[in-house]
Protein backbone atom coordinates (compact mmCIF):
# COMPACT_ATOMS: atom_id res chain seq x y z
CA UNK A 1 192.87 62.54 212.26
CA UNK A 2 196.10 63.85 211.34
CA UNK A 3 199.27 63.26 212.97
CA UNK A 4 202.79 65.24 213.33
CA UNK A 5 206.31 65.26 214.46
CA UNK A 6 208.82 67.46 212.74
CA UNK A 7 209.18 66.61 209.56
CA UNK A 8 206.75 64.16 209.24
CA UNK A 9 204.29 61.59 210.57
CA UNK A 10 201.46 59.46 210.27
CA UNK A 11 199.74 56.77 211.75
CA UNK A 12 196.56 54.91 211.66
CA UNK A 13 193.55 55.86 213.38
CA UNK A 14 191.99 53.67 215.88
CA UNK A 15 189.40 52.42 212.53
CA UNK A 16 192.20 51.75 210.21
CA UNK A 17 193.47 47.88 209.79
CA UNK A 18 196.47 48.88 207.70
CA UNK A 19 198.59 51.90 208.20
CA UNK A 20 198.74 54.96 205.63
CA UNK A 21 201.19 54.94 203.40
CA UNK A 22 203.27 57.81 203.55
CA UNK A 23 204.62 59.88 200.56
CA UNK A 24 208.24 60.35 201.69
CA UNK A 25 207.93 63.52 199.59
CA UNK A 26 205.97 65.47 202.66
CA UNK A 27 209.11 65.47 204.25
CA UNK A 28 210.62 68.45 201.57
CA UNK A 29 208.27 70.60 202.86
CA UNK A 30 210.10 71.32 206.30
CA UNK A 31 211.64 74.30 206.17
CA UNK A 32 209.86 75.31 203.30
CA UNK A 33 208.49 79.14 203.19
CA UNK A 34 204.63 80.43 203.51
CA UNK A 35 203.56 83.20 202.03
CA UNK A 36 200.25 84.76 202.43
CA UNK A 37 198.16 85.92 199.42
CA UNK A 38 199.65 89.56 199.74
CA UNK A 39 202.95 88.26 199.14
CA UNK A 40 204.11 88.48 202.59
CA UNK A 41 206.10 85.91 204.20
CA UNK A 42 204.32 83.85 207.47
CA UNK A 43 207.03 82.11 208.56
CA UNK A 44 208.67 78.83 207.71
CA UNK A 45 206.63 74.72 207.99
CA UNK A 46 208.31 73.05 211.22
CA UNK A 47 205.76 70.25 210.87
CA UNK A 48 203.90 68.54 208.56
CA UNK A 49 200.03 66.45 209.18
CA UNK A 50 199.06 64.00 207.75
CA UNK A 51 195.52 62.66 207.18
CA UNK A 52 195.85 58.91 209.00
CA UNK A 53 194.00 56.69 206.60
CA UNK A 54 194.98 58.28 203.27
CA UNK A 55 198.28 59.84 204.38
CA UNK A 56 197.28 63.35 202.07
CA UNK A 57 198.46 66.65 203.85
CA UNK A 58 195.86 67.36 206.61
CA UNK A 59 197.72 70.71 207.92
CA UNK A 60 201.13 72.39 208.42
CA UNK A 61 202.18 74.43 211.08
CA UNK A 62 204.17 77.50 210.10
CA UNK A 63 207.02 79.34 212.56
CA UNK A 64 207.08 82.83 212.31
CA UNK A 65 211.10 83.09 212.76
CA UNK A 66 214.03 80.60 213.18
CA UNK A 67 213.89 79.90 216.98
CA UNK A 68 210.36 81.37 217.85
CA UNK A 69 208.09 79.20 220.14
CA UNK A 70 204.92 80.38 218.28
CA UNK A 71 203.99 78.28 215.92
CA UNK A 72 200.73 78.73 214.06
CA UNK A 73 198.28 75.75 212.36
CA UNK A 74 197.44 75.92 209.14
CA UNK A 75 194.80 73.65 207.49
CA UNK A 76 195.45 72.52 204.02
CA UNK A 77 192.46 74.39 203.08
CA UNK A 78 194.47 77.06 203.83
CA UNK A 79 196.92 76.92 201.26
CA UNK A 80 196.50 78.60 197.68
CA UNK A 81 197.43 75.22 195.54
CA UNK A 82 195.64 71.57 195.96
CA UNK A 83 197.53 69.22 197.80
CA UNK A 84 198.33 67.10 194.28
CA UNK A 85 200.14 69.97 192.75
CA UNK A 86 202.41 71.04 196.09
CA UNK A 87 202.74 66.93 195.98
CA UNK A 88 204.50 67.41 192.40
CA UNK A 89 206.34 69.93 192.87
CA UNK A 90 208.32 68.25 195.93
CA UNK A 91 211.18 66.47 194.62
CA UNK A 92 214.71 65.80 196.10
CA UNK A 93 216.33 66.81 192.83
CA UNK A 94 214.68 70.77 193.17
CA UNK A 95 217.76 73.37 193.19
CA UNK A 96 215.12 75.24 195.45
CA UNK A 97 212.54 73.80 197.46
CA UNK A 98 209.00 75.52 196.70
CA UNK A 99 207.14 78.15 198.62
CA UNK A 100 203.63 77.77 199.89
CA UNK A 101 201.21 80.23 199.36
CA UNK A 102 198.28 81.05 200.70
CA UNK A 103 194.55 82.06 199.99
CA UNK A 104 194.56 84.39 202.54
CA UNK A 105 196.91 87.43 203.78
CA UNK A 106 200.04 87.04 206.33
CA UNK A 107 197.66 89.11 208.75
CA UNK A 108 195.20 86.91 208.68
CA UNK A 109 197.60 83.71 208.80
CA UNK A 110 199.32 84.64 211.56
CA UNK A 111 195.76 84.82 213.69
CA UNK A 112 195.66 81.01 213.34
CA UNK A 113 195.74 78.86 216.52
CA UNK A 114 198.34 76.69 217.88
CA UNK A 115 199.53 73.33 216.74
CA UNK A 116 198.15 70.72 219.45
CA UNK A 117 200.78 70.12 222.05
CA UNK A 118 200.68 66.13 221.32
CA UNK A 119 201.37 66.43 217.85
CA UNK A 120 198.17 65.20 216.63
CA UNK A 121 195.24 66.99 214.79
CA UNK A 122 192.26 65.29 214.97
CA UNK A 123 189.12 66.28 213.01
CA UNK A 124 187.58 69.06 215.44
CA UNK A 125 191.26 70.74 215.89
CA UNK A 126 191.45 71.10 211.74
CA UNK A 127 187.86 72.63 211.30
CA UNK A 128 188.80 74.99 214.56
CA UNK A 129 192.18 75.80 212.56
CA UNK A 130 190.07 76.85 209.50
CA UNK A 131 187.20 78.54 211.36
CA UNK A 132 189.53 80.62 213.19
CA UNK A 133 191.06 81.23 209.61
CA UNK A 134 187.56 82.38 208.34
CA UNK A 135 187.24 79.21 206.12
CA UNK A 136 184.30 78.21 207.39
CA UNK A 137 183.08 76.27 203.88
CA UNK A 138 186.33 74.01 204.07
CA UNK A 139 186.10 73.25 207.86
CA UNK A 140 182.23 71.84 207.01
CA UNK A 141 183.62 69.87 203.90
């Protein structure tokens, strides 16, 4: 399960005994700019999710302009680097905050579905984000 408000969030899952500790790092990556593997821009992250019991990034969800309504989900499987190396490269010190890039076009990013209303990815609502992505393989893994 993965869990969001904007900026950041996480919580344990109903299994968990001790909560996930959360990198304050995910928080730099609000804001931050998504391109897809063409080299067009998708939009900016408005909210980061996190996996519950590990606290790795689960998913962002990406807003095509500054005040739209339409927000898109998109799975970390999604996105062109691992999770470790967009982890390194978030640091408060950065002169300019990264970009995110992804494995597959703008065209095909912008397809994605909705972020869940509650703020709160579970499981099934990351592998429909990725099948409706065409990453099947990484919604089964």
């Amino acid at each position: 399960m993965a869990d969001s408000v904007p900026g950041v969030s996480s919580s344990p899952s109903p299994s968990s005994t001790t909560p996930a500790t959360t990198d304050p790092r995910w928080q730099l990556l609000a804001g931050v700019e998504v391109h897809g593997a063409d080299g067009a821009r998708v939009g900016r992250v408005r909210d980061v999710y996190l996996h519950d019991r590990s606290g790795d990034l689960a998913a962002v969800s990406v807003t095509p302009r500054h005040f739209s309504s339409r927000a898109i989900l998109l799975p970390a499987a999604a996105l062109a680097a691992s999770t470790a190396e967009i982890a390194a490269q978030l640091t408060p010190s950065a002169e300019h905050g990264p970009e995110l890039h992804l494995r597959l076009d703008s065209t095909a990013a912008r397809a994605g579905i909705r972020p869940p209303a509650l703020g709160h990815a579970d499981p099934a609502t990351l592998q429909e984000a990725a099948r409706a992505l065409g990453l099947e393989e990484a919604a089964a893994g």
